[in-house]
PDB file of N, CA and C in Angstrom:
ATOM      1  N   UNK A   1       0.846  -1.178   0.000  1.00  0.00           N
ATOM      2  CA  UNK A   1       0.000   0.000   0.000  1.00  0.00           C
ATOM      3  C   UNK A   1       0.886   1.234   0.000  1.00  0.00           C
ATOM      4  N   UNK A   2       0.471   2.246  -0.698  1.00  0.00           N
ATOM      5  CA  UNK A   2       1.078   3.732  -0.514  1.00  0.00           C
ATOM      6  C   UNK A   2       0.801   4.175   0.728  1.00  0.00           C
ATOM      7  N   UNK A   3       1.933   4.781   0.818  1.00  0.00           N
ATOM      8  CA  UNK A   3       2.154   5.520   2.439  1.00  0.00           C
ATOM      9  C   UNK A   3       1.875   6.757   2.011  1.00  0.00           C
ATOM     10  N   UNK A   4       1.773   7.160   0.658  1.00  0.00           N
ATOM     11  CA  UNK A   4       1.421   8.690   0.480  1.00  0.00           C
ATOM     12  C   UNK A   4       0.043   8.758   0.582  1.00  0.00           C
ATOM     13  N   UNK A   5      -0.734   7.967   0.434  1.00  0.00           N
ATOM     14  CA  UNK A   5      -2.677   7.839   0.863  1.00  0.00           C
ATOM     15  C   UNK A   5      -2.830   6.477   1.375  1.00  0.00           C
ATOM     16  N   UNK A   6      -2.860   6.771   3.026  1.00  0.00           N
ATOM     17  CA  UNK A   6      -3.260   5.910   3.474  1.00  0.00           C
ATOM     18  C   UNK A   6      -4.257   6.382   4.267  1.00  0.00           C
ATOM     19  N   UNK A   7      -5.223   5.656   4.678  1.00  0.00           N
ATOM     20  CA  UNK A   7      -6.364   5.838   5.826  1.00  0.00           C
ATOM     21  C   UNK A   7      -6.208   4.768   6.686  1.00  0.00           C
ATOM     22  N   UNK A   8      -6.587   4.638   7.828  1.00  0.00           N
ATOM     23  CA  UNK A   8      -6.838   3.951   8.764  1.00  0.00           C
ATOM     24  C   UNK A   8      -8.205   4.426   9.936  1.00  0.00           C
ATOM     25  N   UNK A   9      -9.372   3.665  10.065  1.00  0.00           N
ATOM     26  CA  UNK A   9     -10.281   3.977  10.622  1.00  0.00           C
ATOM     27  C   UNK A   9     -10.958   2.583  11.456  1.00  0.00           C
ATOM     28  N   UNK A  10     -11.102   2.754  12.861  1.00  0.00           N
ATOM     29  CA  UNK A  10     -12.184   1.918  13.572  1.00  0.00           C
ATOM     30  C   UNK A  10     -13.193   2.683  13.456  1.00  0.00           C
ATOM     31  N   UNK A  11     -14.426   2.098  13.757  1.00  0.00           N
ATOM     32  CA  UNK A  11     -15.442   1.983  13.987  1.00  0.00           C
ATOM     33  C   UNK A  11     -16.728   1.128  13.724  1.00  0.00           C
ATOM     34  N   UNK A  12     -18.024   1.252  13.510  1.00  0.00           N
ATOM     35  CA  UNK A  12     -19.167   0.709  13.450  1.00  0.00           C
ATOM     36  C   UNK A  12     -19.543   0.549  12.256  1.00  0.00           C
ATOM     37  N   UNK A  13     -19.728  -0.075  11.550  1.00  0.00           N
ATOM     38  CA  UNK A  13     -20.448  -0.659  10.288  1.00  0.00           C
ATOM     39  C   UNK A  13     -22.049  -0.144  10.703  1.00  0.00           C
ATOM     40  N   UNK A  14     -22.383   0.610   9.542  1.00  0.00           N
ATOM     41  CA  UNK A  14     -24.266   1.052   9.389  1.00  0.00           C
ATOM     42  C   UNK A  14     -25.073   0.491   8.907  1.00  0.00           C
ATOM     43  N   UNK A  15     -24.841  -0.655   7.821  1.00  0.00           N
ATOM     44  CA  UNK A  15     -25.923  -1.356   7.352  1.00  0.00           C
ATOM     45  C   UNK A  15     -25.054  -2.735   6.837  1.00  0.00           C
ATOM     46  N   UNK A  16     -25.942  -3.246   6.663  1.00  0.00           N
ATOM     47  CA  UNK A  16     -25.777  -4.902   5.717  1.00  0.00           C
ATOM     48  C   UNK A  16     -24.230  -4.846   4.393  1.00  0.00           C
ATOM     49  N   UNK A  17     -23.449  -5.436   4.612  1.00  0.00           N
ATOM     50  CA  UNK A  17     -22.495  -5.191   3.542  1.00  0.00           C
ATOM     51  C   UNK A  17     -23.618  -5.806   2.319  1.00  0.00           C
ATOM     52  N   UNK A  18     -23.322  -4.906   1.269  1.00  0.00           N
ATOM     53  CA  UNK A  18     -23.905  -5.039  -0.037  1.00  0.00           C
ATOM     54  C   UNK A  18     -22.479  -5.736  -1.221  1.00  0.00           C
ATOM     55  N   UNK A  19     -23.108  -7.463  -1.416  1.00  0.00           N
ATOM     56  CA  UNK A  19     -21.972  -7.611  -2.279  1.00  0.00           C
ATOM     57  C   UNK A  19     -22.561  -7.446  -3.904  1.00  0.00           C
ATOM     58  N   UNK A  20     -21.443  -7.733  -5.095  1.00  0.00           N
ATOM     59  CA  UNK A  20     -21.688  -7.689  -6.530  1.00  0.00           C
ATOM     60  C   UNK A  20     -20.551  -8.707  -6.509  1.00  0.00           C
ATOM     61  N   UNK A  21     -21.189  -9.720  -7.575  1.00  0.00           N
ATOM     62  CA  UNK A  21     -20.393 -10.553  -8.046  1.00  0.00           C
ATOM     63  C   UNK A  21     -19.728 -10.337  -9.277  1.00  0.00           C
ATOM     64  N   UNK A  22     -18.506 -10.194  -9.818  1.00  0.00           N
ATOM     65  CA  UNK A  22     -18.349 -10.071 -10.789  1.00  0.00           C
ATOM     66  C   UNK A  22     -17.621 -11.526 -11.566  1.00  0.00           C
ATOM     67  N   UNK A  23     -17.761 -11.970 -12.974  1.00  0.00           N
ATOM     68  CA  UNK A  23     -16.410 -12.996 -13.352  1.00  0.00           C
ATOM     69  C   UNK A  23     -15.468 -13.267 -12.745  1.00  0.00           C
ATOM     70  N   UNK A  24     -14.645 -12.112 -12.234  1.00  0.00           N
ATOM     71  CA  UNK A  24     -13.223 -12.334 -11.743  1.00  0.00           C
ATOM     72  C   UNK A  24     -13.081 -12.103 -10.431  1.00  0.00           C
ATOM     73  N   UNK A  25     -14.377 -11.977  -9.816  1.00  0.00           N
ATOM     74  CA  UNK A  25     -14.355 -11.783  -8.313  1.00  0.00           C
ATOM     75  C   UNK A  25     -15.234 -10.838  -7.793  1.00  0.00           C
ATOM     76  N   UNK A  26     -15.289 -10.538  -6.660  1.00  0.00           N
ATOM     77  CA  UNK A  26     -15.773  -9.832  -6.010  1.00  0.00           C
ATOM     78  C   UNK A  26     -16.139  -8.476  -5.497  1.00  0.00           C
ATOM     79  N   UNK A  27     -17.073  -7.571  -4.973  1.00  0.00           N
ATOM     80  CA  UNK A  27     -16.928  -6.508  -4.769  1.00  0.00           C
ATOM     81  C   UNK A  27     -17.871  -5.894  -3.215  1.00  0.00           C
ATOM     82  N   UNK A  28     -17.172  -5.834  -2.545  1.00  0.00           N
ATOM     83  CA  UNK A  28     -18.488  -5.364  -1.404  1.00  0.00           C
ATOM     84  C   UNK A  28     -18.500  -3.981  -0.713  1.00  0.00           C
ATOM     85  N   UNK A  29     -19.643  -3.692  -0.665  1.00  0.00           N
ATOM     86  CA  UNK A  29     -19.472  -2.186   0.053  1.00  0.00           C
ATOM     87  C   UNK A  29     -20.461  -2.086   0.912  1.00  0.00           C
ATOM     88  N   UNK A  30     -19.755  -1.275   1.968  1.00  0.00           N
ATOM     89  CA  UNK A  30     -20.627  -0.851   3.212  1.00  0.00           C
ATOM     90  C   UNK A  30     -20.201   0.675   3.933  1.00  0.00           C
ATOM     91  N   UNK A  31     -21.076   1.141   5.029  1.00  0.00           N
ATOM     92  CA  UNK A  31     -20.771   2.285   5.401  1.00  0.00           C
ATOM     93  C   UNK A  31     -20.461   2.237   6.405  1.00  0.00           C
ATOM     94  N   UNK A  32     -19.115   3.152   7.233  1.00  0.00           N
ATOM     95  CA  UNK A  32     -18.979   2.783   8.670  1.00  0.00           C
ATOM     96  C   UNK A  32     -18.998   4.281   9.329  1.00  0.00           C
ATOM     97  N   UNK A  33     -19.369   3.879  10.513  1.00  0.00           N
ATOM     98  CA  UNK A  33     -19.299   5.254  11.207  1.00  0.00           C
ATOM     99  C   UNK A  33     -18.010   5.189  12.260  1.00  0.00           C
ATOM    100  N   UNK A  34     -17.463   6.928  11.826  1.00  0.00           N
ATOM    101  CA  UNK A  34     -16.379   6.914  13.080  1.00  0.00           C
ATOM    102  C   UNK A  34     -16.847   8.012  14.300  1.00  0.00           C
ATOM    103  N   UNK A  35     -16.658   8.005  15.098  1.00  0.00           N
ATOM    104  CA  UNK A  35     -16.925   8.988  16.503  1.00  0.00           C
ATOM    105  C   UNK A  35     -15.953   9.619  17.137  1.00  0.00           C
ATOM    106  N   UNK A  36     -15.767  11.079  16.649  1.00  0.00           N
ATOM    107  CA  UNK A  36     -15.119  11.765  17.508  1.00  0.00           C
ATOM    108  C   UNK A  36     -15.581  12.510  19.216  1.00  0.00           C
ATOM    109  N   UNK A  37     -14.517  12.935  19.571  1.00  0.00           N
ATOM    110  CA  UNK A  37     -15.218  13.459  20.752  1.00  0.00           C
ATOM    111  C   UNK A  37     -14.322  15.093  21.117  1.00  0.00           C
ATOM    112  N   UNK A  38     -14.954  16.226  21.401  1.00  0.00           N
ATOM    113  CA  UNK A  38     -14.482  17.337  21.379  1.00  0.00           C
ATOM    114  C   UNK A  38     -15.506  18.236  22.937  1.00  0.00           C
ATOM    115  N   UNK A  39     -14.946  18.812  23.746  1.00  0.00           N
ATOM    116  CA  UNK A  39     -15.572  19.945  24.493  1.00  0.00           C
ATOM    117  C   UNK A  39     -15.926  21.171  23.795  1.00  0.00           C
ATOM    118  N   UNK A  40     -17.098  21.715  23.721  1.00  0.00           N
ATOM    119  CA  UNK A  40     -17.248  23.054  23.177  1.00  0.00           C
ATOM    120  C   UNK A  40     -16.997  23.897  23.971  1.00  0.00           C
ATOM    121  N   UNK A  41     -17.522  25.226  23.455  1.00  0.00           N
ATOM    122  CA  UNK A  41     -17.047  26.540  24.433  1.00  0.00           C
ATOM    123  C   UNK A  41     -17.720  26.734  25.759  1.00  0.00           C
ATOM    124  N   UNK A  42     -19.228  25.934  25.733  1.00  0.00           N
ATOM    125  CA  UNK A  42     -19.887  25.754  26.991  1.00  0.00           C
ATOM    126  C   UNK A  42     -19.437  24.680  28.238  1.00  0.00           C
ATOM    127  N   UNK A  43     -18.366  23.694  27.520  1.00  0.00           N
ATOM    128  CA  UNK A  43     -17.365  22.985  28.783  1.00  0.00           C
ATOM    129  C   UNK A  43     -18.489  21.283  28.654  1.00  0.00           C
ATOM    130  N   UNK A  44     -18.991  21.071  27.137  1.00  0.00           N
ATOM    131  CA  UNK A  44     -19.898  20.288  27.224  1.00  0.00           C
ATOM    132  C   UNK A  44     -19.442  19.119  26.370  1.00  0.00           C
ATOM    133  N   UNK A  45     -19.067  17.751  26.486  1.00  0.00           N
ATOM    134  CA  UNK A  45     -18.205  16.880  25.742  1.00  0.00           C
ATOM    135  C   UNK A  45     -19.645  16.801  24.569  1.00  0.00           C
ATOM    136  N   UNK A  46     -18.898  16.925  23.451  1.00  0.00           N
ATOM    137  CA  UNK A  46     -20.147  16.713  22.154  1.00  0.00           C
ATOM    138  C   UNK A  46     -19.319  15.471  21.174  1.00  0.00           C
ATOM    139  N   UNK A  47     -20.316  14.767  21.043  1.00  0.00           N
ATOM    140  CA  UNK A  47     -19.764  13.357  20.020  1.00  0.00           C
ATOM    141  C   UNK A  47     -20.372  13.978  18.863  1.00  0.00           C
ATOM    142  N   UNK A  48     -19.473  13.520  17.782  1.00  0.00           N
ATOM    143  CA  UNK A  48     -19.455  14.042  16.346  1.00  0.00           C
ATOM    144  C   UNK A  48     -18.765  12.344  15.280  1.00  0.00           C
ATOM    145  N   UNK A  49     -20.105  12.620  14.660  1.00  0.00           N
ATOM    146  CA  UNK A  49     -19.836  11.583  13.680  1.00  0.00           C
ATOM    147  C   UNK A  49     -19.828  11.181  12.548  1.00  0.00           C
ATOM    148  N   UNK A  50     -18.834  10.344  11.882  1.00  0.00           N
ATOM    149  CA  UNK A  50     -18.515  10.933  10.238  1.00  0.00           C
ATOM    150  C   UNK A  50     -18.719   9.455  10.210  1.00  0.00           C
ATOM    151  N   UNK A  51     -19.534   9.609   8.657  1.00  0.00           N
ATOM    152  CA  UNK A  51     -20.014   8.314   7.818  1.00  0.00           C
ATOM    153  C   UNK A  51     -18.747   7.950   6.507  1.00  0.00           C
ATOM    154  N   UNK A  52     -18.557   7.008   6.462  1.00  0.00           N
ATOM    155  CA  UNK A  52     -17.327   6.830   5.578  1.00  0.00           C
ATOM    156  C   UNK A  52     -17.920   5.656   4.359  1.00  0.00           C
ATOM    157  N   UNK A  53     -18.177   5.829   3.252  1.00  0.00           N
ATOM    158  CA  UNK A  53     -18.106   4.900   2.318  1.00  0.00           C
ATOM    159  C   UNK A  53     -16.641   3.912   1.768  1.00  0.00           C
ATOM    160  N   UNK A  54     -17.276   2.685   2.223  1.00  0.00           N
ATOM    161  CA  UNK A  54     -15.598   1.559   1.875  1.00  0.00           C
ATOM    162  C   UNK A  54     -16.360   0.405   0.747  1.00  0.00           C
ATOM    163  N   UNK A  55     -15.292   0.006   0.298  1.00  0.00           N
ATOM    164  CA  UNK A  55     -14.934  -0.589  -0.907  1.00  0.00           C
ATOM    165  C   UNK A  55     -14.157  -2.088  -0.875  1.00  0.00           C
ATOM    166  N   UNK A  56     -14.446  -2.721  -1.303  1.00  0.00           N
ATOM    167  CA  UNK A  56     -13.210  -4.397  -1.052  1.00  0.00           C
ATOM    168  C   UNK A  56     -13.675  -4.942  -2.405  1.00  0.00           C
ATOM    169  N   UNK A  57     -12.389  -5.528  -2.048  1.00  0.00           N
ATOM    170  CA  UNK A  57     -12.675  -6.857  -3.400  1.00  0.00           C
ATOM    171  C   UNK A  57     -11.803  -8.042  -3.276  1.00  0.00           C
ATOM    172  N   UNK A  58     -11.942  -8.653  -4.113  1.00  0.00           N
ATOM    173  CA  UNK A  58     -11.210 -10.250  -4.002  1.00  0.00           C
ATOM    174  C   UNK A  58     -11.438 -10.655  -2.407  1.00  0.00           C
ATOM    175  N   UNK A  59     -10.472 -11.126  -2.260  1.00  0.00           N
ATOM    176  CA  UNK A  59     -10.541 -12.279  -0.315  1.00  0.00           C
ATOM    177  C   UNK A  59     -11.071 -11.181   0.425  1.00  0.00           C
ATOM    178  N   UNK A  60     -10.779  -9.403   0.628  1.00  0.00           N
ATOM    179  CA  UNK A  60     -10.789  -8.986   1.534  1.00  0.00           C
ATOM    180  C   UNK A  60     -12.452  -8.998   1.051  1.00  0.00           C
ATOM    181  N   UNK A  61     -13.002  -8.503   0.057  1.00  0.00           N
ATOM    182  CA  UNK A  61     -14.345  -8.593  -0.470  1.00  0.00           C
ATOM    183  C   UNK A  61     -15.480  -9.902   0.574  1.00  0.00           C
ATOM    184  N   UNK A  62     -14.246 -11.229   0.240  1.00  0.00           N
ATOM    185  CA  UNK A  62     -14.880 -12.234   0.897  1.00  0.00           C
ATOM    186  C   UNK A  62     -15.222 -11.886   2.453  1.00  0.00           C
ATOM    187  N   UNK A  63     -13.942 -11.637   3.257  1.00  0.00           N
ATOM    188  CA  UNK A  63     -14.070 -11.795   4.626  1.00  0.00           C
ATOM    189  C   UNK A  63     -15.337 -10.558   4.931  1.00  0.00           C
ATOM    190  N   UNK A  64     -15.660  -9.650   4.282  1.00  0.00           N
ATOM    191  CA  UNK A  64     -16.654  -9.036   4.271  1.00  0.00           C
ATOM    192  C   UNK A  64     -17.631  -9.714   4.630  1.00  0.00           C
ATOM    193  N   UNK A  65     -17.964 -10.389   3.275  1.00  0.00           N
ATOM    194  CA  UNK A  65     -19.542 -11.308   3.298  1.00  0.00           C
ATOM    195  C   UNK A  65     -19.902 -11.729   4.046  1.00  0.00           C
ATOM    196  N   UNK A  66     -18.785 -12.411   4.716  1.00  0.00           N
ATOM    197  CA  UNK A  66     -18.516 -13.759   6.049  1.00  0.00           C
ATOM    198  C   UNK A  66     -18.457 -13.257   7.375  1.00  0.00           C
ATOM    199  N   UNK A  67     -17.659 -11.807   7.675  1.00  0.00           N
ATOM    200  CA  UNK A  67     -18.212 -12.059   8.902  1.00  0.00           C
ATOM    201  C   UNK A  67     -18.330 -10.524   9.426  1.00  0.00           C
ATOM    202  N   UNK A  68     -18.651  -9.749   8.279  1.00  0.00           N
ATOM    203  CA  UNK A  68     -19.046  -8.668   9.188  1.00  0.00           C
ATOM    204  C   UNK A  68     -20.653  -8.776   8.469  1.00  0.00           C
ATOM    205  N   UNK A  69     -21.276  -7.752   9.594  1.00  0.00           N
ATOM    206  CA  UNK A  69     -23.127  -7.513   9.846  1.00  0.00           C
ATOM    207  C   UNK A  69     -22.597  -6.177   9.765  1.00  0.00           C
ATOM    208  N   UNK A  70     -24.152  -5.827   9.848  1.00  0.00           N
ATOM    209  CA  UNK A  70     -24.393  -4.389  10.451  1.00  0.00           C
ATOM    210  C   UNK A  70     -23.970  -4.094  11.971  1.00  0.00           C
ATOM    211  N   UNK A  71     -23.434  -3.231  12.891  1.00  0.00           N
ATOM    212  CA  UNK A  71     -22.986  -2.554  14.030  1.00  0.00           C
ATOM    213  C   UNK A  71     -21.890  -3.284  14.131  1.00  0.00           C
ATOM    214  N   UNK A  72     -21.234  -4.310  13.091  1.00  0.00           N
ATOM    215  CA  UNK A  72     -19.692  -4.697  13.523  1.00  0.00           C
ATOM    216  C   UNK A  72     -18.761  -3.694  13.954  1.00  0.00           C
ATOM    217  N   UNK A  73     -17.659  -3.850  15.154  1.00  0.00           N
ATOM    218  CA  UNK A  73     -16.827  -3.425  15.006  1.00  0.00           C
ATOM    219  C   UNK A  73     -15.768  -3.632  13.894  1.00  0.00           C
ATOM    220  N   UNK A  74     -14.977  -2.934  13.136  1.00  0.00           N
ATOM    221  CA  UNK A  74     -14.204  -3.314  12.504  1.00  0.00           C
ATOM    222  C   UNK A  74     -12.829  -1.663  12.481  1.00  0.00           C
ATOM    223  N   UNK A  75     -11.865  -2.501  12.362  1.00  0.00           N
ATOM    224  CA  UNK A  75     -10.914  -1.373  12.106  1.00  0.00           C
ATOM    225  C   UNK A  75     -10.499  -1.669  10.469  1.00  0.00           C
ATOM    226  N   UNK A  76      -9.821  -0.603   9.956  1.00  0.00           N
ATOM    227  CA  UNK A  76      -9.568  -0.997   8.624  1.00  0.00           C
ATOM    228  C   UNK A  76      -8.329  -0.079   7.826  1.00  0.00           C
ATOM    229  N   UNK A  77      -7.204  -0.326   6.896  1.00  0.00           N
ATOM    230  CA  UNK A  77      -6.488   0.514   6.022  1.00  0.00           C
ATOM    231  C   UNK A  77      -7.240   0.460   4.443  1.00  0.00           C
ATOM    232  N   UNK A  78      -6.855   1.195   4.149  1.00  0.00           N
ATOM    233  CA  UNK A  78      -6.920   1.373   2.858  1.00  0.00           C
ATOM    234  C   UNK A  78      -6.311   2.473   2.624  1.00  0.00           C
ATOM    235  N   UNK A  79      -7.392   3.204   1.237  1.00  0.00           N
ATOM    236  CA  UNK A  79      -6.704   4.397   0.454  1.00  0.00           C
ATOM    237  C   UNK A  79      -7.901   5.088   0.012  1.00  0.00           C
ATOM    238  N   UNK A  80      -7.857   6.547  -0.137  1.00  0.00           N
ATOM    239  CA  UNK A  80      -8.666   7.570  -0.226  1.00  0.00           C
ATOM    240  C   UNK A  80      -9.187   7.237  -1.680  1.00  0.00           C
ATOM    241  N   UNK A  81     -10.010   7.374  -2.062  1.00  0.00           N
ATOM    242  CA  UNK A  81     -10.564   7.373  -4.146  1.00  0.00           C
ATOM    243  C   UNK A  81     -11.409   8.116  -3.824  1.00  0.00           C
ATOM    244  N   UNK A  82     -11.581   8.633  -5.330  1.00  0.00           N
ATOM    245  CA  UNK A  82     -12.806   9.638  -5.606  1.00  0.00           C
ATOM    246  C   UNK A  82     -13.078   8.841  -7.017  1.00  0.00           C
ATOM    247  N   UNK A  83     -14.606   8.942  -7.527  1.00  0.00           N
ATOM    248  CA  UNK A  83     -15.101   8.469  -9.053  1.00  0.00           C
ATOM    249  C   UNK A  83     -16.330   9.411  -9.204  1.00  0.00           C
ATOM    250  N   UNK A  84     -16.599   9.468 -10.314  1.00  0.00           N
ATOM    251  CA  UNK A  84     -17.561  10.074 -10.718  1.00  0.00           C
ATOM    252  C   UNK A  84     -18.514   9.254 -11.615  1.00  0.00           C
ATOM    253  N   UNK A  85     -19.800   9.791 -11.975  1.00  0.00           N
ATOM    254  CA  UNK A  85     -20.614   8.873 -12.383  1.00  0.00           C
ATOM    255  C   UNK A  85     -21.852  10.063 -12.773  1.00  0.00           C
ATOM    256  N   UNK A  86     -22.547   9.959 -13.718  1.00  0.00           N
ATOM    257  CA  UNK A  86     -23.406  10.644 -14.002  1.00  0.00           C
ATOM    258  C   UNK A  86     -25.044   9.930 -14.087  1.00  0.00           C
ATOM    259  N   UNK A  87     -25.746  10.599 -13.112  1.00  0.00           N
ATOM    260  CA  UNK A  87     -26.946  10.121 -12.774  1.00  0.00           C
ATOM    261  C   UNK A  87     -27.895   9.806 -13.749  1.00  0.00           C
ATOM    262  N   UNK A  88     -29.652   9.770 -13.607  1.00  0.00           N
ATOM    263  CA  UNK A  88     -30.382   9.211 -14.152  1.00  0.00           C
ATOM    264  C   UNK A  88     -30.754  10.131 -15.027  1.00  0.00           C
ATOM    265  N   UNK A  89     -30.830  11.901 -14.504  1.00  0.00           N
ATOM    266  CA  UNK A  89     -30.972  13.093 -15.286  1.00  0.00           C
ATOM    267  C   UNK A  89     -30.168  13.697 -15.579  1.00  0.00           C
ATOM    268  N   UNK A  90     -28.816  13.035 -15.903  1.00  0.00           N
ATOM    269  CA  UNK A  90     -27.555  13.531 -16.543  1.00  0.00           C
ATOM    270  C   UNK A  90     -26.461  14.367 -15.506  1.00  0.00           C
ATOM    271  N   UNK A  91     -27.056  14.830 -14.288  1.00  0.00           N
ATOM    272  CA  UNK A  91     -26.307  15.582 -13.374  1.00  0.00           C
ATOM    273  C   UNK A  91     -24.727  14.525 -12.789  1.00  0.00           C
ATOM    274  N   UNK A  92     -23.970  15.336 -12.930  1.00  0.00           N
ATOM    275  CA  UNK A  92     -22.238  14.451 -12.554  1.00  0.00           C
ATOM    276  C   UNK A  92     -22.074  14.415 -11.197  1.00  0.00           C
ATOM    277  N   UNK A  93     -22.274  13.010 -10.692  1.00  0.00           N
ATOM    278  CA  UNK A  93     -21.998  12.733  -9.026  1.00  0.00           C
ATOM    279  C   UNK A  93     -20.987  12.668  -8.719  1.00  0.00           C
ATOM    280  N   UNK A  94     -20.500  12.843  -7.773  1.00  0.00           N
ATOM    281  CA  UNK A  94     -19.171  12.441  -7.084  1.00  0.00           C
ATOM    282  C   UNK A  94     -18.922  11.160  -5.805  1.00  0.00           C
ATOM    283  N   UNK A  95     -18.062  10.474  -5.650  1.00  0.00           N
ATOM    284  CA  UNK A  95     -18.149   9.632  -5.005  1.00  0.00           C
ATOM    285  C   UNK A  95     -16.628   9.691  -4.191  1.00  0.00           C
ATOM    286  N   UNK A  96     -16.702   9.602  -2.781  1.00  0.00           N
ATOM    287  CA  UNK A  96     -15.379   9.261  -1.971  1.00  0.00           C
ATOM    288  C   UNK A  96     -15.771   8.268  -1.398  1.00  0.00           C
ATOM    289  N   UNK A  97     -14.405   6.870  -1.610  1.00  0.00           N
ATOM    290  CA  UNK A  97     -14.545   6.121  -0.620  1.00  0.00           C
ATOM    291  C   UNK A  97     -13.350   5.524  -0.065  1.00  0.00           C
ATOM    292  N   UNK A  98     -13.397   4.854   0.100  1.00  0.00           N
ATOM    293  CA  UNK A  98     -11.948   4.646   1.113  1.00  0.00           C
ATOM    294  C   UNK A  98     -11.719   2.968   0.327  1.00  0.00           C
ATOM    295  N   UNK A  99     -10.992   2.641  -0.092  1.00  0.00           N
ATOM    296  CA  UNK A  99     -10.660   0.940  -0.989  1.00  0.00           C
ATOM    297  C   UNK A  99      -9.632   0.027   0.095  1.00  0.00           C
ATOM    298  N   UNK A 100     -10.357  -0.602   0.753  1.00  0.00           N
ATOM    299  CA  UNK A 100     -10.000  -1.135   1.908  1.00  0.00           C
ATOM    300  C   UNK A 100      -9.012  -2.546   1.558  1.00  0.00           C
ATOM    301  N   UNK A 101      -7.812  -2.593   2.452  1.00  0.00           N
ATOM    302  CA  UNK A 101      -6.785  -3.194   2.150  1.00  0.00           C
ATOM    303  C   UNK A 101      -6.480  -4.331   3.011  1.00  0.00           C
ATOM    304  N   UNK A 102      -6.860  -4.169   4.244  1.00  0.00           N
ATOM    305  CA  UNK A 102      -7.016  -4.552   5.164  1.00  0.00           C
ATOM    306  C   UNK A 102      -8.459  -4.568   6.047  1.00  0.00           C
ATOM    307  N   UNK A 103      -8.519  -5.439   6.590  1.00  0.00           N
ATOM    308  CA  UNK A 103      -9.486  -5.381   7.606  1.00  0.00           C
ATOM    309  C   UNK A 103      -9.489  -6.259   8.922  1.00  0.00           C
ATOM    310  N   UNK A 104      -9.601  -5.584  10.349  1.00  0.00           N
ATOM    311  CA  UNK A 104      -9.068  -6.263  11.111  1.00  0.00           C
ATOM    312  C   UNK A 104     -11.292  -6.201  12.046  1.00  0.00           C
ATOM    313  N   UNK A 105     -11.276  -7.752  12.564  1.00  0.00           N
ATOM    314  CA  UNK A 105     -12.545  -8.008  12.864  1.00  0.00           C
ATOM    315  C   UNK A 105     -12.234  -7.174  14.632  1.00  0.00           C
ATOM    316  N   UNK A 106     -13.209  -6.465  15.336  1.00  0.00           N
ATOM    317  CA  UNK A 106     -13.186  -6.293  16.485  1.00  0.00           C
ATOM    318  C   UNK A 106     -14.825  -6.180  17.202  1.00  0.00           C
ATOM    319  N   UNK A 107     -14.615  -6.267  18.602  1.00  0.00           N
ATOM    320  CA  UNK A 107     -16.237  -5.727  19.067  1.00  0.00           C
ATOM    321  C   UNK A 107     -16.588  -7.471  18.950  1.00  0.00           C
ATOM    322  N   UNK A 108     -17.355  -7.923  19.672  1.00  0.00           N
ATOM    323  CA  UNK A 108     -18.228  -8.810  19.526  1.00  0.00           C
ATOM    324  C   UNK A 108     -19.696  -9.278  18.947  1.00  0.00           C
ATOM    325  N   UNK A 109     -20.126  -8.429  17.917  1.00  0.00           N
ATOM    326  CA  UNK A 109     -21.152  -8.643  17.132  1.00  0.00           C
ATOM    327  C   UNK A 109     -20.831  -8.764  15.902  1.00  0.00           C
TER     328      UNK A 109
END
């Protein structure tokens, strides 16, 4: 993996990994949430939380299928991507997700 884009993130898986089969293998994606934690100016701890779109394929694709759910813990590396794609009424979407390289199982669900 490049050390010039790397990510690394724990947290919670949000829904059902969604796989696609392709000929040559695999593809699965799911969303995870990470949780920060910060005091504001009122002296009040506020949790703040970012949704992350991830990406796998081949074996790591597999261990997906197999053993993560929804609210898994999971930690994970990968690498930052962006794609684009143009919708149903022609408007140009953008997409960030993170193309996961690793995945390490944690949490007991």
């Amino acid at each position: 993996m490049s050390l010039r884009n790397k990510v690394t993130l724990i947290g919670h898986t949000g829904k059902e990994v969604e796989i696609v089969n392709f000929e040559k293998g695999m593809k699965a994606t799911v969303s995870l949430a990470t949780n920060d934690y910060y005091t504001n100016s009122l002296g009040e701890k506020v949790e703040e939380t970012q949704w992350h779109n991830l990406v796998a394929f081949g074996k790591t694709a597999e261990i997906f299928q197999k053993y993560v759910q929804k609210g898994k813990e999971i930690a994970i590396e990968g690498k930052l991507t962006y794609r684009t794609y143009d919708d149903k009424d022609g408007q140009k979407r953008y997409i960030t997700e993170i193309r996961v390289e690793e995945v390490l199982l944690l949490g007991t669900k």
